[in-house]
ModelCIF file with pLDDT and N, C-alpha, C, O atoms, coordinates in Angstrom:
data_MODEL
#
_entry.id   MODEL 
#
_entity.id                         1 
_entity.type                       polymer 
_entity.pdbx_number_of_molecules   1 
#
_entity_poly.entity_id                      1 
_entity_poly.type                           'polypeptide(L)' 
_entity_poly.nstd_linkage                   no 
_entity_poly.nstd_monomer                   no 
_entity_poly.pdbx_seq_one_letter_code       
;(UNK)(UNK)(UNK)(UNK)(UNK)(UNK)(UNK)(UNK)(UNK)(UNK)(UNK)(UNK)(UNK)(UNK)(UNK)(UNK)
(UNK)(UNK)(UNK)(UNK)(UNK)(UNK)(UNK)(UNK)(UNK)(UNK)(UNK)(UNK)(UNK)(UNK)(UNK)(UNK)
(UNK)(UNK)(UNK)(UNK)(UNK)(UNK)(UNK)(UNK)(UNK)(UNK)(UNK)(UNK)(UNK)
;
_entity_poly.pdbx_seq_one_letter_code_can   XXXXXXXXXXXXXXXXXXXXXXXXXXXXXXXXXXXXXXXXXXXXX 
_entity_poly.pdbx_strand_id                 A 
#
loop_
_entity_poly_seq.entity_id 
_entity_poly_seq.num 
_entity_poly_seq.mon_id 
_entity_poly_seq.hetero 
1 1  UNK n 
1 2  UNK n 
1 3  UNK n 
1 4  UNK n 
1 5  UNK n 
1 6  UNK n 
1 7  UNK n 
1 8  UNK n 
1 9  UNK n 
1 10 UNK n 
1 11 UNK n 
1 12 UNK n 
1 13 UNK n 
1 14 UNK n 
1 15 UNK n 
1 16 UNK n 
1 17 UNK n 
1 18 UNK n 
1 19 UNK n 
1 20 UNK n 
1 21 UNK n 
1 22 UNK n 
1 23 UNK n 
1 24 UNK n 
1 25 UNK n 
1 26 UNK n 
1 27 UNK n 
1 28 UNK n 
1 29 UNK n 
1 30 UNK n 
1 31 UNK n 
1 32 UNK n 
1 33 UNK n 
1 34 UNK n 
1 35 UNK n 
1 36 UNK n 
1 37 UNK n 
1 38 UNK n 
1 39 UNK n 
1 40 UNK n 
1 41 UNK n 
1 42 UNK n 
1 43 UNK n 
1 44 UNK n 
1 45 UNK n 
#
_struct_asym.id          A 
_struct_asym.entity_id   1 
#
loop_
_ma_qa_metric.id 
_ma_qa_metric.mode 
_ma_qa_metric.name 
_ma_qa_metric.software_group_id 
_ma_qa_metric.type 
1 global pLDDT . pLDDT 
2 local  pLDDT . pLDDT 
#
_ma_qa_metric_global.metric_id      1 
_ma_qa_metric_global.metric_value   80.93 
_ma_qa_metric_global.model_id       1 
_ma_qa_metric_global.ordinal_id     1 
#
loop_
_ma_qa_metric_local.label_asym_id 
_ma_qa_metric_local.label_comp_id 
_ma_qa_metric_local.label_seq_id 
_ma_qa_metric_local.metric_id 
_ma_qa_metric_local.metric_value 
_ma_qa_metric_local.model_id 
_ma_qa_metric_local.ordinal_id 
A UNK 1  2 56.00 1 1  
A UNK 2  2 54.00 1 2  
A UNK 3  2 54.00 1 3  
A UNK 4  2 58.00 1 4  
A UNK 5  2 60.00 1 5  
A UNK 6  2 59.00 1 6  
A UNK 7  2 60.00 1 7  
A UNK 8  2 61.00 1 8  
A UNK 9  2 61.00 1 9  
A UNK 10 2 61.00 1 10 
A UNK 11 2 55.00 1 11 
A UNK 12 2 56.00 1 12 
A UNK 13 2 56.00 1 13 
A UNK 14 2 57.00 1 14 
A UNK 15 2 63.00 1 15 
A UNK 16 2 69.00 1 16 
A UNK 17 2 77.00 1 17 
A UNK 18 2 84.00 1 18 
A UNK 19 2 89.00 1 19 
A UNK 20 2 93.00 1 20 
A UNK 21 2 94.00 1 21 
A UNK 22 2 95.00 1 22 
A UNK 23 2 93.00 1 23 
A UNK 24 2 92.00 1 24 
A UNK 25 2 88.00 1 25 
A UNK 26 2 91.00 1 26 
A UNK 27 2 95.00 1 27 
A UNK 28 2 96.00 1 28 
A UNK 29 2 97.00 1 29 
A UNK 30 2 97.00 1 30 
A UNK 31 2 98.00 1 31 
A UNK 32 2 98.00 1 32 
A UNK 33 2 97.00 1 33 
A UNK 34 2 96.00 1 34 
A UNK 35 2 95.00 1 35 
A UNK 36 2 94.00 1 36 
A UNK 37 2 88.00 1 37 
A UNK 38 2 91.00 1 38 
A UNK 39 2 91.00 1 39 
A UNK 40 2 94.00 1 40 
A UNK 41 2 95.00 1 41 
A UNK 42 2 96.00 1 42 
A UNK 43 2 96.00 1 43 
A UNK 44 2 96.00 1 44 
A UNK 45 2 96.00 1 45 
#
loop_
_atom_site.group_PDB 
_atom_site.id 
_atom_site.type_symbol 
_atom_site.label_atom_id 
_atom_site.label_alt_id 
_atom_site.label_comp_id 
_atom_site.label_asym_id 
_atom_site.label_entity_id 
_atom_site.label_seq_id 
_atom_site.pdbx_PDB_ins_code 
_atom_site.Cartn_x 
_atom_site.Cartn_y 
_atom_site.Cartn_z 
_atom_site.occupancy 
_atom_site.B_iso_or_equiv 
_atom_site.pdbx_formal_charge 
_atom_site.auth_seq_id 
_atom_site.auth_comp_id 
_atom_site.auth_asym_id 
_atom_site.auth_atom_id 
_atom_site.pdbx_PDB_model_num 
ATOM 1   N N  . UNK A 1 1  ? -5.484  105.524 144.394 1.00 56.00 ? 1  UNK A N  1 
ATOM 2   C CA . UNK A 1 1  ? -6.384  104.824 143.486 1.00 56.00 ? 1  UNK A CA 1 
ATOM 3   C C  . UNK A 1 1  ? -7.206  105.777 142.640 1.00 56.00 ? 1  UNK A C  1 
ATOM 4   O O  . UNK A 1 1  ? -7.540  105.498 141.489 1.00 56.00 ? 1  UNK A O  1 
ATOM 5   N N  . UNK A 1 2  ? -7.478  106.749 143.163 1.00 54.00 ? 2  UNK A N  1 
ATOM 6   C CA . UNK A 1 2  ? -8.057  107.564 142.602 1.00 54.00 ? 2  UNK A CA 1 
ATOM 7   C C  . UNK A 1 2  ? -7.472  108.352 141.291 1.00 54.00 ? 2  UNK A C  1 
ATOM 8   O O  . UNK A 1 2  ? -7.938  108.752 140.224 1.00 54.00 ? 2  UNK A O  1 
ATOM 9   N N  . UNK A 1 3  ? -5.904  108.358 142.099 1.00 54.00 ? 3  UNK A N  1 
ATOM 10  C CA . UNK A 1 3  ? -5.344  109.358 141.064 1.00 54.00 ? 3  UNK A CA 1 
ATOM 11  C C  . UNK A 1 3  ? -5.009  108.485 139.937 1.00 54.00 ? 3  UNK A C  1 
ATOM 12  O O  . UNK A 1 3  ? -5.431  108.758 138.813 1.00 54.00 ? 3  UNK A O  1 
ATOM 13  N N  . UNK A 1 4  ? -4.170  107.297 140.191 1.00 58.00 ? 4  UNK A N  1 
ATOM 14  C CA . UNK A 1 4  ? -3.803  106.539 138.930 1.00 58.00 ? 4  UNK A CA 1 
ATOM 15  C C  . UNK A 1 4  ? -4.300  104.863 139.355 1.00 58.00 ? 4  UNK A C  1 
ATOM 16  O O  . UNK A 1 4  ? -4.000  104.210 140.354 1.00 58.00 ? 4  UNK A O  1 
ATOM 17  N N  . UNK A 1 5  ? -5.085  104.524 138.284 1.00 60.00 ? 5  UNK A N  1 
ATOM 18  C CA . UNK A 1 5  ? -5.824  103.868 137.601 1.00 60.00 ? 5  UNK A CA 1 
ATOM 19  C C  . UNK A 1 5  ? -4.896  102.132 137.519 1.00 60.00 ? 5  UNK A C  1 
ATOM 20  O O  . UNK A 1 5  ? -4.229  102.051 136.488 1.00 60.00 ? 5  UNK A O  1 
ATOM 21  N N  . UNK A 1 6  ? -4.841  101.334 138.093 1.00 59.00 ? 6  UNK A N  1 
ATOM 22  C CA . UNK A 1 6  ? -4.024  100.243 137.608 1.00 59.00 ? 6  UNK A CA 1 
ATOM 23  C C  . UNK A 1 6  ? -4.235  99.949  136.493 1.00 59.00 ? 6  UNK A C  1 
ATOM 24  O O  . UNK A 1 6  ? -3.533  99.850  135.486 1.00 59.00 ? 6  UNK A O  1 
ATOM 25  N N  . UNK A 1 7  ? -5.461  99.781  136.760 1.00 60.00 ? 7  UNK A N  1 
ATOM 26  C CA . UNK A 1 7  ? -6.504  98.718  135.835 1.00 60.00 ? 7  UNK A CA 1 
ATOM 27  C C  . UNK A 1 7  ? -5.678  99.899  133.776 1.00 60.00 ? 7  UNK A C  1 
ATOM 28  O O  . UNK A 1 7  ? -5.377  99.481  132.658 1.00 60.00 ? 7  UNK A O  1 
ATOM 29  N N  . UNK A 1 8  ? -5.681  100.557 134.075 1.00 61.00 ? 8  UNK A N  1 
ATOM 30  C CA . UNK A 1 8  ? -5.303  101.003 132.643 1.00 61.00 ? 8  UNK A CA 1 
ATOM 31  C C  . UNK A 1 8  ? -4.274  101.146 132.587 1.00 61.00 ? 8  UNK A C  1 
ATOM 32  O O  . UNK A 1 8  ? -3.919  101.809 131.613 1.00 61.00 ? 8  UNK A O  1 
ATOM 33  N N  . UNK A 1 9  ? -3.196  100.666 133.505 1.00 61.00 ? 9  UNK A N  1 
ATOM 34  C CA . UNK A 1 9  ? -1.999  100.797 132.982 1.00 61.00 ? 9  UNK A CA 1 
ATOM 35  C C  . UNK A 1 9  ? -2.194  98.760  132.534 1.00 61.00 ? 9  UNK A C  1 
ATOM 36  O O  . UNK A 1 9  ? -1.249  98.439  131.812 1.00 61.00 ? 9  UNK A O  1 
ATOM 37  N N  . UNK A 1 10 ? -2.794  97.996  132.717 1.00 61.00 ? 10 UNK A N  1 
ATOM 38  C CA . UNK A 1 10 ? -3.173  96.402  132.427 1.00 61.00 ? 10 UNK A CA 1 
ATOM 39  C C  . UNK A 1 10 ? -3.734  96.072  131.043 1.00 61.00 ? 10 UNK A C  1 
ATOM 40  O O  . UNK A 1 10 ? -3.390  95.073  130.411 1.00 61.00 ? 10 UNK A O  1 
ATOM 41  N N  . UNK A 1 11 ? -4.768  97.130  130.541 1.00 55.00 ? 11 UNK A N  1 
ATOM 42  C CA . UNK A 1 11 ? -5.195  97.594  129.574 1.00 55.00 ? 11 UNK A CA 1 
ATOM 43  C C  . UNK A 1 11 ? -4.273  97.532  128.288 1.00 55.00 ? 11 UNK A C  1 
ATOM 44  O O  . UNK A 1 11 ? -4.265  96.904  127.229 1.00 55.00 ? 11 UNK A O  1 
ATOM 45  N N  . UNK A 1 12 ? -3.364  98.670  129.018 1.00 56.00 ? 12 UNK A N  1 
ATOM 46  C CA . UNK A 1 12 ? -2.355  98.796  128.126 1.00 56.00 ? 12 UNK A CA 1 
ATOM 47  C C  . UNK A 1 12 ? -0.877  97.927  127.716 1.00 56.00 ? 12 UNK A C  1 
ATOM 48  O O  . UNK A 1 12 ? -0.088  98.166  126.802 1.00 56.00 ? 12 UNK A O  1 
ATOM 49  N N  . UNK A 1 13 ? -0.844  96.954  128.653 1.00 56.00 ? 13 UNK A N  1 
ATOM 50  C CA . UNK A 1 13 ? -0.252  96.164  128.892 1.00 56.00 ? 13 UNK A CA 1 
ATOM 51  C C  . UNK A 1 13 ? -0.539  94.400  128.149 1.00 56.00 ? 13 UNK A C  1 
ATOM 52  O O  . UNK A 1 13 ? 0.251   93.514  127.822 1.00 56.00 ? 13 UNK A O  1 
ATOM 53  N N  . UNK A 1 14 ? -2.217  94.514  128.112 1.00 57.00 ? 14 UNK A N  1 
ATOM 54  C CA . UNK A 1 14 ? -2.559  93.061  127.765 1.00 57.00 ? 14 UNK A CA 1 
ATOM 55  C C  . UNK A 1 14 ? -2.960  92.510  126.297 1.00 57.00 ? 14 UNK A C  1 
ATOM 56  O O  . UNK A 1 14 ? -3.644  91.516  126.053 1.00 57.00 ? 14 UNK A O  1 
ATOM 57  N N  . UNK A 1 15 ? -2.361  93.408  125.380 1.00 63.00 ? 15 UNK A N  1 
ATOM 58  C CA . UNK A 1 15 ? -2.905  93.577  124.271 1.00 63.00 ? 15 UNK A CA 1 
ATOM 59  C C  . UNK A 1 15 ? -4.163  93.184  123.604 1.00 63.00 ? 15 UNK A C  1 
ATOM 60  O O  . UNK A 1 15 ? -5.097  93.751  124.172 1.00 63.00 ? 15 UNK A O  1 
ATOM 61  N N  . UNK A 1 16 ? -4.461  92.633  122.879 1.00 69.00 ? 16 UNK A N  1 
ATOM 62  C CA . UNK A 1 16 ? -5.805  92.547  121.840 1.00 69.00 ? 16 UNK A CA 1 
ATOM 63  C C  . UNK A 1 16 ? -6.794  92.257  123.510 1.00 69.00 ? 16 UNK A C  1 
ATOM 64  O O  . UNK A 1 16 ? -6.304  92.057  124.622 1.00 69.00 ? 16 UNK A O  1 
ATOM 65  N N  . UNK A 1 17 ? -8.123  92.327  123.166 1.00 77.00 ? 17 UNK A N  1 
ATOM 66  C CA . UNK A 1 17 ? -8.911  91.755  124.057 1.00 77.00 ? 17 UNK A CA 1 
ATOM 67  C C  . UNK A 1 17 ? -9.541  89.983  123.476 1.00 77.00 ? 17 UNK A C  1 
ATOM 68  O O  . UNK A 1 17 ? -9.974  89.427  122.467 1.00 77.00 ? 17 UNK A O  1 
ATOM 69  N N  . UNK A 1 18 ? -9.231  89.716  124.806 1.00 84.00 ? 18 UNK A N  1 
ATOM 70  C CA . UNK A 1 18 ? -9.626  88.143  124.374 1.00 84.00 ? 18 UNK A CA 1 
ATOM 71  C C  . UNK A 1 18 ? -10.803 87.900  125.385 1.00 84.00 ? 18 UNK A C  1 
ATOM 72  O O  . UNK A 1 18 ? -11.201 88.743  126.189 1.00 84.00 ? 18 UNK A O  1 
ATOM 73  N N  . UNK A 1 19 ? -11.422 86.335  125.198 1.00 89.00 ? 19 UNK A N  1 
ATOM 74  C CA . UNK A 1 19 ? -11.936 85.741  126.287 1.00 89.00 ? 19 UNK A CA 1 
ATOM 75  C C  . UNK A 1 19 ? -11.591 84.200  126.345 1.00 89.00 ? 19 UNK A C  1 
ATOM 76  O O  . UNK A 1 19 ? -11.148 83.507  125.430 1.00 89.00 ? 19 UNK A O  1 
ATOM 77  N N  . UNK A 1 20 ? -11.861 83.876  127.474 1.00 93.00 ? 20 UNK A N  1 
ATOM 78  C CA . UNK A 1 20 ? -11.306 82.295  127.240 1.00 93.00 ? 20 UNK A CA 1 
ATOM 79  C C  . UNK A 1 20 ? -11.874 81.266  126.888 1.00 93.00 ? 20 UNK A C  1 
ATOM 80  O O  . UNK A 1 20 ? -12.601 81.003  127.846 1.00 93.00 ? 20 UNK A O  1 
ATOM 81  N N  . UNK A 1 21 ? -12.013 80.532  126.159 1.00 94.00 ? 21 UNK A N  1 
ATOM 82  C CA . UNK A 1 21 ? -12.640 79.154  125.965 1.00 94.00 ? 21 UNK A CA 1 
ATOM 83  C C  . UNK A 1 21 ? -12.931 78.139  126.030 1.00 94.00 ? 21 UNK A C  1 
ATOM 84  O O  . UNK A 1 21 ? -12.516 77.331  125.198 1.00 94.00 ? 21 UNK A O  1 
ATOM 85  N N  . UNK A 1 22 ? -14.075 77.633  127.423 1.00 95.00 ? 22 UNK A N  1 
ATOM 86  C CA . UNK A 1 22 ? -13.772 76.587  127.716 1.00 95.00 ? 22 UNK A CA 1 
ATOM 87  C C  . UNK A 1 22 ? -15.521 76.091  127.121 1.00 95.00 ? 22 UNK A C  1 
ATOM 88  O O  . UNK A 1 22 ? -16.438 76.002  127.937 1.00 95.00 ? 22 UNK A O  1 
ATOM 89  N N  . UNK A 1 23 ? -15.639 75.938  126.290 1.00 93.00 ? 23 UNK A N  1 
ATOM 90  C CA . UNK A 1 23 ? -17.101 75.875  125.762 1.00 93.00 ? 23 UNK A CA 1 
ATOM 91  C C  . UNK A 1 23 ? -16.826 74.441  124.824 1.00 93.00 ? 23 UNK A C  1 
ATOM 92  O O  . UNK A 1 23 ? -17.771 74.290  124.051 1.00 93.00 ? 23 UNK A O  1 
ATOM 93  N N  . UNK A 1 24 ? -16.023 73.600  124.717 1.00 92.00 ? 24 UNK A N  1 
ATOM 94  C CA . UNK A 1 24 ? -15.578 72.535  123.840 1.00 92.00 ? 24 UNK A CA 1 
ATOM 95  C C  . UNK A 1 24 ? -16.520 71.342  124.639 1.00 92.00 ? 24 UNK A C  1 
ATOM 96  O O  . UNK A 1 24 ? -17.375 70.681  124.050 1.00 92.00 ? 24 UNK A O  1 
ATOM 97  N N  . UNK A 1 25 ? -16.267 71.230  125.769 1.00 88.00 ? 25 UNK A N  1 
ATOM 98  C CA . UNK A 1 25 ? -16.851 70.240  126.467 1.00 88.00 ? 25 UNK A CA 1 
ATOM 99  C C  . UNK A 1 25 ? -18.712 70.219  126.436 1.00 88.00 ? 25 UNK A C  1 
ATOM 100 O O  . UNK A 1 25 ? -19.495 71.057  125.989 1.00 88.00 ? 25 UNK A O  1 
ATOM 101 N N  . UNK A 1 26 ? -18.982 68.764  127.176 1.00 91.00 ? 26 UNK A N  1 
ATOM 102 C CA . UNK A 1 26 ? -20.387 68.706  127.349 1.00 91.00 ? 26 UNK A CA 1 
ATOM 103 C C  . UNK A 1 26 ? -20.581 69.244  128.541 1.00 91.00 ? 26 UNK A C  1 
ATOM 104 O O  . UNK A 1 26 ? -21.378 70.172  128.411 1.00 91.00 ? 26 UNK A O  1 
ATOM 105 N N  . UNK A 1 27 ? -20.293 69.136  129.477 1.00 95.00 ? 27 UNK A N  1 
ATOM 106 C CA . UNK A 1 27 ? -20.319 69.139  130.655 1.00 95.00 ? 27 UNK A CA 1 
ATOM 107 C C  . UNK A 1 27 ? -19.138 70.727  131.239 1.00 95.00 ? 27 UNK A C  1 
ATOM 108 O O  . UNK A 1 27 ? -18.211 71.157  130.553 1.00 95.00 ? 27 UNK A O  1 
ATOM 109 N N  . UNK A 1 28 ? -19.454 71.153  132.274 1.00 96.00 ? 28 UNK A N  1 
ATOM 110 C CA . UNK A 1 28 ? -18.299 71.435  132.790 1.00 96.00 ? 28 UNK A CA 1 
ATOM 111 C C  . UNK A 1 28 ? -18.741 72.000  134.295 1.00 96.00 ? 28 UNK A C  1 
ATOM 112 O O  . UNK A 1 28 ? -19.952 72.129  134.476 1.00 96.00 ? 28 UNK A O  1 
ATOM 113 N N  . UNK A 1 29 ? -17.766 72.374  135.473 1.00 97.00 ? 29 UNK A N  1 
ATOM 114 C CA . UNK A 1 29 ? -17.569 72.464  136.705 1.00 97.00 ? 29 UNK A CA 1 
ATOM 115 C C  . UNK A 1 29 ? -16.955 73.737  137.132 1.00 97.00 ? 29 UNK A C  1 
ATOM 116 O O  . UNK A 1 29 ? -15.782 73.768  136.763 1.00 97.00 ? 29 UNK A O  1 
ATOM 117 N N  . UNK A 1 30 ? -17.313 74.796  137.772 1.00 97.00 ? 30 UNK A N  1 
ATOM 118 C CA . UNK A 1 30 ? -16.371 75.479  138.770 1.00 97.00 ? 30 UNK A CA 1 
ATOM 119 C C  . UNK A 1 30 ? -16.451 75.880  139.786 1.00 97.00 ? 30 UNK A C  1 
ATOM 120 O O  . UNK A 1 30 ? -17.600 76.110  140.165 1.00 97.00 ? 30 UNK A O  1 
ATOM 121 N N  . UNK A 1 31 ? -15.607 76.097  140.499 1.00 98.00 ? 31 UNK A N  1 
ATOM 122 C CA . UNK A 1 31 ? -16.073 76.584  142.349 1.00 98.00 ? 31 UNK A CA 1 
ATOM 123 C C  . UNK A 1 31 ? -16.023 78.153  142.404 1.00 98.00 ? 31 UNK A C  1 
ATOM 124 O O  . UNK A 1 31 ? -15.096 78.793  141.908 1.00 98.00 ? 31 UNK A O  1 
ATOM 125 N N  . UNK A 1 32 ? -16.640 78.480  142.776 1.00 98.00 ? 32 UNK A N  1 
ATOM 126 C CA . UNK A 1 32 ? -16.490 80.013  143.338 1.00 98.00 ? 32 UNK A CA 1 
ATOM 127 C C  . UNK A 1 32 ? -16.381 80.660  144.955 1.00 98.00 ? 32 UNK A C  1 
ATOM 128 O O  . UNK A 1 32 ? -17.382 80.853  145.646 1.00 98.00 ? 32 UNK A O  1 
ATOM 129 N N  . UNK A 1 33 ? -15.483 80.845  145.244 1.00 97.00 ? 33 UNK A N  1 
ATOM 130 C CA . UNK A 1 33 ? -14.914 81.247  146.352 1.00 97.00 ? 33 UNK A CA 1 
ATOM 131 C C  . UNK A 1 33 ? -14.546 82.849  146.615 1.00 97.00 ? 33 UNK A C  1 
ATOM 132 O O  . UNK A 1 33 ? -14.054 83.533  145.718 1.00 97.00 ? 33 UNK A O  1 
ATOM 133 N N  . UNK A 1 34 ? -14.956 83.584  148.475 1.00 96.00 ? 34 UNK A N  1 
ATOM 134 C CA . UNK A 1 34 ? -14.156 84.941  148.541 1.00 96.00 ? 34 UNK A CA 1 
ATOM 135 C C  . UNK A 1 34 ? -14.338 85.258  149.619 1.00 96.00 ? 34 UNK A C  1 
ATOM 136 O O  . UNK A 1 34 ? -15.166 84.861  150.439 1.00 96.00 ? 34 UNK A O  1 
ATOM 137 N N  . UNK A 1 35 ? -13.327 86.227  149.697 1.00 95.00 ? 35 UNK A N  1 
ATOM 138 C CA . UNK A 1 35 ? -13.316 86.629  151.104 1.00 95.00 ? 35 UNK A CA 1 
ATOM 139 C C  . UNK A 1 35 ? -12.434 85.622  151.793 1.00 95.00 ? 35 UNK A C  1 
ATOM 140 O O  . UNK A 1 35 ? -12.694 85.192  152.917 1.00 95.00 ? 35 UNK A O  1 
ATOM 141 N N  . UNK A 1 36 ? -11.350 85.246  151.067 1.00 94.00 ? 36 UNK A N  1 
ATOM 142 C CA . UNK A 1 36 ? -10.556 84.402  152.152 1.00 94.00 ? 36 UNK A CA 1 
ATOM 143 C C  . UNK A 1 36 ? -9.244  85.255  152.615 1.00 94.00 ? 36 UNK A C  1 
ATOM 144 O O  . UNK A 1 36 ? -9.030  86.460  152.484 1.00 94.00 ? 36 UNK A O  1 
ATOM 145 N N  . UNK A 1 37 ? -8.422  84.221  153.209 1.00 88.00 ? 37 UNK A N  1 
ATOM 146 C CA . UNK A 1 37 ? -7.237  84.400  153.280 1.00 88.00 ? 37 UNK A CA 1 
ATOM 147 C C  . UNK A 1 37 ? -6.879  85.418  154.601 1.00 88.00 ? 37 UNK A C  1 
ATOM 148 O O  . UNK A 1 37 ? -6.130  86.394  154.642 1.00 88.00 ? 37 UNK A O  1 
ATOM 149 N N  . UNK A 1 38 ? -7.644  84.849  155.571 1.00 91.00 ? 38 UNK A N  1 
ATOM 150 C CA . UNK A 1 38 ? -7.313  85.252  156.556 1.00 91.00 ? 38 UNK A CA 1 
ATOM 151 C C  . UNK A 1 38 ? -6.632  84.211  158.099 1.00 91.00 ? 38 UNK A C  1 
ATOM 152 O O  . UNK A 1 38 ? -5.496  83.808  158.351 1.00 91.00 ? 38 UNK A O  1 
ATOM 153 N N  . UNK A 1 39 ? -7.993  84.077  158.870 1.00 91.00 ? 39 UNK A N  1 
ATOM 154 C CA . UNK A 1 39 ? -7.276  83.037  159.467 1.00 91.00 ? 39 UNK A CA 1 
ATOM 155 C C  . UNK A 1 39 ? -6.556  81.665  159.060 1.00 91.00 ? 39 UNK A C  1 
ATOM 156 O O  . UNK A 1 39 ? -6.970  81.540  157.907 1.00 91.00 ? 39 UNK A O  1 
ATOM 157 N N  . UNK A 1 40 ? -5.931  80.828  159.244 1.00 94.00 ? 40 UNK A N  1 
ATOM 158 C CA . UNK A 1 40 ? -4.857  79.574  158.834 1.00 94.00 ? 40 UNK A CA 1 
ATOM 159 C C  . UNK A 1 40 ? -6.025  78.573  158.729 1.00 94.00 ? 40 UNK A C  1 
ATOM 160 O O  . UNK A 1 40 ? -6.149  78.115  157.593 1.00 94.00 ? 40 UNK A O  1 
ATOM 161 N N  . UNK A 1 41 ? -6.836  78.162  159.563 1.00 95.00 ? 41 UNK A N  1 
ATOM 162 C CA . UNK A 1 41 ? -7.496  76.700  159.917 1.00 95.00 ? 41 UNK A CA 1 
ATOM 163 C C  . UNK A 1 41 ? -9.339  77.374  158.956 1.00 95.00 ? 41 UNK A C  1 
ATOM 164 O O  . UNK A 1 41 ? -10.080 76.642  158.301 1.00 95.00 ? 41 UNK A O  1 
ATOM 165 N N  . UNK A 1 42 ? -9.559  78.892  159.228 1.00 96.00 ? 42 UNK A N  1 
ATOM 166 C CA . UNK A 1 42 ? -10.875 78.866  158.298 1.00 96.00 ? 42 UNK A CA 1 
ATOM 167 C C  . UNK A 1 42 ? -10.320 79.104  156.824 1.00 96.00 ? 42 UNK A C  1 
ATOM 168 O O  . UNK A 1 42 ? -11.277 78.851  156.092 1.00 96.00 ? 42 UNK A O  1 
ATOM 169 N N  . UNK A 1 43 ? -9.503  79.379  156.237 1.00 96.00 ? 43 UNK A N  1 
ATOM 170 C CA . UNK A 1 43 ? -9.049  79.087  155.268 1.00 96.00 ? 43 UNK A CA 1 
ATOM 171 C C  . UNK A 1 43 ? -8.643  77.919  154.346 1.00 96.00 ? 43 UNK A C  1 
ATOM 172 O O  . UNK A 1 43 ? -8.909  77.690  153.166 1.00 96.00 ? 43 UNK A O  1 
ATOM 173 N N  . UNK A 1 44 ? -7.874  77.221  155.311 1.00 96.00 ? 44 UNK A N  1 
ATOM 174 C CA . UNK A 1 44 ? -7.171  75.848  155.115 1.00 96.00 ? 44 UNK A CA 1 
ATOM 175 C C  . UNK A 1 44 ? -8.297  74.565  154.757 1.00 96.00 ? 44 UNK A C  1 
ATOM 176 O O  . UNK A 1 44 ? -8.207  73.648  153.940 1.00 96.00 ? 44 UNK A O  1 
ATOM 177 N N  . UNK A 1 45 ? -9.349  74.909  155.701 1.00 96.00 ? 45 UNK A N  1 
ATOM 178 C CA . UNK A 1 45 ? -10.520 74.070  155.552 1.00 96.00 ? 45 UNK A CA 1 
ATOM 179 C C  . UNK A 1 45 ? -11.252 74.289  154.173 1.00 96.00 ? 45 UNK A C  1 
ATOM 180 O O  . UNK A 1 45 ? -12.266 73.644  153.903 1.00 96.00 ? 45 UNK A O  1 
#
């Protein structure tokens, strides 16, 4: 990780820089979640 960089080989890969747009609506919703994906049943829940 140190030596080579993903993140800039993605860079170079994703052309123009964008962002996304979800600003049309009145309203809007999202969940934020981390640190999963370990056990089956604290996950699953």
């Amino acid at each position: 990780g140190r030596q080579a960089d993903h993140r800039i080989l993605e860079a170079l890969a994703a052309g123009p820089i964008e962002t996304y747009d979800y600003s049309a609506g009145d309203t809007f919703t999202f969940d934020y979640v981390a640190d999963t994906g370990d056990g089956w049943d604290s996950t699953y829940t």
